[in-house]
C-alpha atoms as a PDB file:
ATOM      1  CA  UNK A   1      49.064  37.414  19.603  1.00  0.00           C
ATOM      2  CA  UNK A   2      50.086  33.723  20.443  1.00  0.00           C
ATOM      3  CA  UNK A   3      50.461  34.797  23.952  1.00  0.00           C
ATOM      4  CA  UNK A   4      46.887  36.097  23.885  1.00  0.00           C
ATOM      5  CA  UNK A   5      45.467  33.157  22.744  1.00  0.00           C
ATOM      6  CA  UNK A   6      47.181  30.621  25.109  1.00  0.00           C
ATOM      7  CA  UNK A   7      46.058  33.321  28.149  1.00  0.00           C
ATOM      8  CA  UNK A   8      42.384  32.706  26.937  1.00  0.00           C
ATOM      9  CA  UNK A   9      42.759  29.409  26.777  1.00  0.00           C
ATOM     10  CA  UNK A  10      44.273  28.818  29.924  1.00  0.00           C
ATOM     11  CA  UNK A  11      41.138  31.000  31.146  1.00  0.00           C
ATOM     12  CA  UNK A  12      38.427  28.248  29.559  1.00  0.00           C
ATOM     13  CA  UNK A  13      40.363  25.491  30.795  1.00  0.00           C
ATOM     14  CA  UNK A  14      40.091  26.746  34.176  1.00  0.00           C
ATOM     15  CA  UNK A  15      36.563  27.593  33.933  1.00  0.00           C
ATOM     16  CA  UNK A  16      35.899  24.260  32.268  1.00  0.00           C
ATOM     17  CA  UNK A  17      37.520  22.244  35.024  1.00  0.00           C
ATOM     18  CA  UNK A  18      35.799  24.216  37.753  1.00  0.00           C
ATOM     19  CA  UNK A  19      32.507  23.781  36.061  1.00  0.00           C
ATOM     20  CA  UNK A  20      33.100  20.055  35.464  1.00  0.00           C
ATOM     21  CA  UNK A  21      33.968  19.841  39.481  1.00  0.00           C
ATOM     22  CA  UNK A  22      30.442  21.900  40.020  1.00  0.00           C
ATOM     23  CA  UNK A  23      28.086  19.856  38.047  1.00  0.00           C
ATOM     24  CA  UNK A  24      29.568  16.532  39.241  1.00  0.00           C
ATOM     25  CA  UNK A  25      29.469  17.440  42.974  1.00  0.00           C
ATOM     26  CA  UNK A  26      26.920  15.706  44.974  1.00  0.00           C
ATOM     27  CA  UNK A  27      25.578  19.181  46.303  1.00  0.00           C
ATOM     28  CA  UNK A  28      24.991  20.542  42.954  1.00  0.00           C
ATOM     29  CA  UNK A  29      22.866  16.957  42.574  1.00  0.00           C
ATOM     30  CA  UNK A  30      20.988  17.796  45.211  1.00  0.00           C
ATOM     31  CA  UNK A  31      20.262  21.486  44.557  1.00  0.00           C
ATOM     32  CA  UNK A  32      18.975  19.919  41.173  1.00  0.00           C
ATOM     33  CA  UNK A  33      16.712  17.354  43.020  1.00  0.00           C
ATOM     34  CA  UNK A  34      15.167  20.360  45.327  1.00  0.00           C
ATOM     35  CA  UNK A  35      14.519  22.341  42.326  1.00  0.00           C
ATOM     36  CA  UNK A  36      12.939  19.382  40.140  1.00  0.00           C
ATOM     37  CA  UNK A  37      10.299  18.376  43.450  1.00  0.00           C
ATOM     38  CA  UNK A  38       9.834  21.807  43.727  1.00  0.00           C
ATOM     39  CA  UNK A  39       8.640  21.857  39.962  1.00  0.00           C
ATOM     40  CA  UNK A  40       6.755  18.373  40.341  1.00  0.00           C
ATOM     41  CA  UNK A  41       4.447  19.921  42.597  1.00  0.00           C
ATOM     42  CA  UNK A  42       3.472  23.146  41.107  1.00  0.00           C
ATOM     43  CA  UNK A  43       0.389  22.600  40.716  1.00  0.00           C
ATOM     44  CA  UNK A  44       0.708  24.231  36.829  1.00  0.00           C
ATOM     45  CA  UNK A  45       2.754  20.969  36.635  1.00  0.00           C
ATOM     46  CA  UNK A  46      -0.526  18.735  37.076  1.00  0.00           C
ATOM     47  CA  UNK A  47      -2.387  21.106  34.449  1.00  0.00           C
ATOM     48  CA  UNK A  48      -0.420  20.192  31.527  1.00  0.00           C
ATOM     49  CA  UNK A  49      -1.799  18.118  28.581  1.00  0.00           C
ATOM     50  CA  UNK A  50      -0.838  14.092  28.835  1.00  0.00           C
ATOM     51  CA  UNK A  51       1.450  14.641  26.344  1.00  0.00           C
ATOM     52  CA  UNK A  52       3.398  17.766  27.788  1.00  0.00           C
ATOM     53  CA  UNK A  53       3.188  16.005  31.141  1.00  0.00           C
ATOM     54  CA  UNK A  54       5.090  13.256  29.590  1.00  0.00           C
ATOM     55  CA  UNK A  55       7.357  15.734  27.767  1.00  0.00           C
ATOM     56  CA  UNK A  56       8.537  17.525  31.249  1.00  0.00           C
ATOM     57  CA  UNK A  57       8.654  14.722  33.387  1.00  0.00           C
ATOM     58  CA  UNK A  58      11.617  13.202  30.847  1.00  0.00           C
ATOM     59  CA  UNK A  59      13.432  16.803  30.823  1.00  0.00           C
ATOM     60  CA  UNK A  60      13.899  15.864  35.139  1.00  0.00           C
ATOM     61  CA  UNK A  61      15.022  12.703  34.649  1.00  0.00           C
ATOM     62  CA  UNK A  62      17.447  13.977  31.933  1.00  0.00           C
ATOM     63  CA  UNK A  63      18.165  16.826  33.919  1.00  0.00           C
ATOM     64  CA  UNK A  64      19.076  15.122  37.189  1.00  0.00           C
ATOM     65  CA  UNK A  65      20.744  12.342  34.863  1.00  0.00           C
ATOM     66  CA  UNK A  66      23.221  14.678  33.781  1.00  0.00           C
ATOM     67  CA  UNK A  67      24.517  15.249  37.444  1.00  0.00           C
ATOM     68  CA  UNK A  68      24.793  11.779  37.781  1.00  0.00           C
ATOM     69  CA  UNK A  69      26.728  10.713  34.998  1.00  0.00           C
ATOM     70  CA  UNK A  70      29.036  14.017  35.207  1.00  0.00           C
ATOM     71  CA  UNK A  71      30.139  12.648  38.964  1.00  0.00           C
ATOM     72  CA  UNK A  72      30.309   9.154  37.730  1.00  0.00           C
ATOM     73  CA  UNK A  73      32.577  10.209  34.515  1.00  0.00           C
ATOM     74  CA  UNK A  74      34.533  12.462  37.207  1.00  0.00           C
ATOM     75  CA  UNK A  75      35.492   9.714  39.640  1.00  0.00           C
ATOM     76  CA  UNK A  76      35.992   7.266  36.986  1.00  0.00           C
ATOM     77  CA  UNK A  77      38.428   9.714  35.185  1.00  0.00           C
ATOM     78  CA  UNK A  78      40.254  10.389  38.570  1.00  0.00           C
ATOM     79  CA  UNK A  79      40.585   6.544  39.566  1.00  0.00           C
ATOM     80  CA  UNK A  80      42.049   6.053  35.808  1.00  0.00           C
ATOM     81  CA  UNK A  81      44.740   8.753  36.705  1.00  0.00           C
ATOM     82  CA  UNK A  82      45.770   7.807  39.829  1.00  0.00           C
ATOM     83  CA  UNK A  83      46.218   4.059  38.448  1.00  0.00           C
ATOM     84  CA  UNK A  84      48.328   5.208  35.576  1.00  0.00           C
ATOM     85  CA  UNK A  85      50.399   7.606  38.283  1.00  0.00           C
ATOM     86  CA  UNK A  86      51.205   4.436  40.057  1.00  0.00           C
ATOM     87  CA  UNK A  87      51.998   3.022  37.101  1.00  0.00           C
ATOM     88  CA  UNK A  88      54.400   5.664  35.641  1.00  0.00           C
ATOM     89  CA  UNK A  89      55.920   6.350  39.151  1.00  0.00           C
ATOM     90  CA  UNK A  90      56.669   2.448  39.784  1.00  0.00           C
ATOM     91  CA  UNK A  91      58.311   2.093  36.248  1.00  0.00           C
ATOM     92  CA  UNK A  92      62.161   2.978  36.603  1.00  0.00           C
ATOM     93  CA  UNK A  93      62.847   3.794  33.174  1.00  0.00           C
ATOM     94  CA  UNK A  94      59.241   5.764  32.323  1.00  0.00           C
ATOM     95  CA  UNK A  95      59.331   9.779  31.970  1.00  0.00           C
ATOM     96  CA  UNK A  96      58.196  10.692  35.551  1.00  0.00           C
ATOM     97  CA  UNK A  97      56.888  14.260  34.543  1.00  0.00           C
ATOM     98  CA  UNK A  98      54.296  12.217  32.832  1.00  0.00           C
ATOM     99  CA  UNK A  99      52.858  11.605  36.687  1.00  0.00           C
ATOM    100  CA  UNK A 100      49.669  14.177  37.014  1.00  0.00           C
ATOM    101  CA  UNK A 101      49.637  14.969  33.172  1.00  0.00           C
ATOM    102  CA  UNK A 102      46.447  15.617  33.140  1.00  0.00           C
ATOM    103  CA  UNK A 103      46.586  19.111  35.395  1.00  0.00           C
ATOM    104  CA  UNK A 104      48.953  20.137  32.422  1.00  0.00           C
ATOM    105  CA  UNK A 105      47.377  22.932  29.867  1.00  0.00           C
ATOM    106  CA  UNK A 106      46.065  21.615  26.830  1.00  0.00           C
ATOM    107  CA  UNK A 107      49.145  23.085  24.692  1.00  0.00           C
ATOM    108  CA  UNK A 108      51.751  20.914  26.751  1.00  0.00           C
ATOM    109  CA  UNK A 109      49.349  17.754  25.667  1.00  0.00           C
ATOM    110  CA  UNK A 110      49.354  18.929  22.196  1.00  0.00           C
ATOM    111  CA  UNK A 111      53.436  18.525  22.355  1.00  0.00           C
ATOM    112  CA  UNK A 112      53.549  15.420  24.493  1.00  0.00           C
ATOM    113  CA  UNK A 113      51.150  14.204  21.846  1.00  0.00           C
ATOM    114  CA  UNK A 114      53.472  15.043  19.020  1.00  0.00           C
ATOM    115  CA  UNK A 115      56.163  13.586  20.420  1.00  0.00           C
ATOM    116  CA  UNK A 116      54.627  10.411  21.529  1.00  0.00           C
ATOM    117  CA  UNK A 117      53.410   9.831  18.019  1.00  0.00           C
ATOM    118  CA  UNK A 118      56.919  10.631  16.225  1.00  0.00           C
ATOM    119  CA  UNK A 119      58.338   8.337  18.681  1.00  0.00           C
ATOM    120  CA  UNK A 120      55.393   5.596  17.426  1.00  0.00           C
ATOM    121  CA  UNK A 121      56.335   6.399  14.425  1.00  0.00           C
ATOM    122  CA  UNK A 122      59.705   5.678  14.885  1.00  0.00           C
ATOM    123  CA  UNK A 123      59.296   2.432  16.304  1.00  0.00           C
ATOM    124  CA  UNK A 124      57.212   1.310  13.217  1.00  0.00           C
ATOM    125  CA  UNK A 125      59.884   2.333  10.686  1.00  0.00           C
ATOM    126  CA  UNK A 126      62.181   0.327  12.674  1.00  0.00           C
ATOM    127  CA  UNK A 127      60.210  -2.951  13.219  1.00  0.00           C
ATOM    128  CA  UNK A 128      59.099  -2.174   9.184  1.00  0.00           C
ATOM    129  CA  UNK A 129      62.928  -2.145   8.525  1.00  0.00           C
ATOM    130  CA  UNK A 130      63.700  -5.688  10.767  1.00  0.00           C
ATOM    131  CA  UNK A 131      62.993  -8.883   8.860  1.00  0.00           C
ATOM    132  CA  UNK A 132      60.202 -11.163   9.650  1.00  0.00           C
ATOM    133  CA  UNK A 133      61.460 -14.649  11.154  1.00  0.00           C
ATOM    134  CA  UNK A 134      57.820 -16.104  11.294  1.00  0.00           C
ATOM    135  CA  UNK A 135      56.749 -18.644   8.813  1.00  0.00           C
ATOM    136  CA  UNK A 136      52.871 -18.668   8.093  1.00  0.00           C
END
């Protein structure tokens, strides 16, 4: 059964990161612009009340908005990887399999996560255990 489940989600991750690459693509912007002019001048467009006028025009913007800040959040989120690549790769003593983590399935996360945190809270205990030498 746990085999199942990890195949389906390895199937939605893949369709979710080829989706996110589709809607932040600067074709699929433009597709979207086409089809919004194309709608701005129907003429059923220009027959609307003031109010639904209003109403549609804002669903565009929104619309097109949505392209623009999914490409924005996509090359921000790639320029944030690469730096912390360089980062990890140019550190002698850091875990290099950490370098393109974020290709890895969400499961291996899950345990990196885990692992990370036990090691956090390892470090606590110990600086909890270490007596404080600073006077206030």
């Amino acid at each position: 059964m746990k085999s199942l489940i990890h195949s389906v989600e390895d199937i939605f991750e893949r369709i979710v990161n080829k989706a996110v690459s589709i809607l932040g693509h600067s074709i699929t912007f433009f597709a979207a612009l086409v089809f919004v002019v194309y709608w701005l001048f129907d003429e059923d467009f220009y027959r609307q009340s003031r109010h639904d006028f209003l109403r549609d025009l804002m669903y565009a913007i929104t619309f097109l908005s949505f392209f623009m800040i999914q490409k924005s959040v996509n090359r921000f989120s790639k320029a944030i990887q690469i730096k912390l690549n360089e980062l990890v790769s140019a550190h002698e003593n850091a875990r290099t399999h950490l370098v393109n983590i974020e290709n890895k399935p969400e499961r291996e996360l899950e345990k990196l996560a885990k692992d990370y945190n036990s090691i956090a809270e390892k470090a606590l205990q110990k600086d909890s255990d270490q007596p404080r030498t600073d006077q206030q």
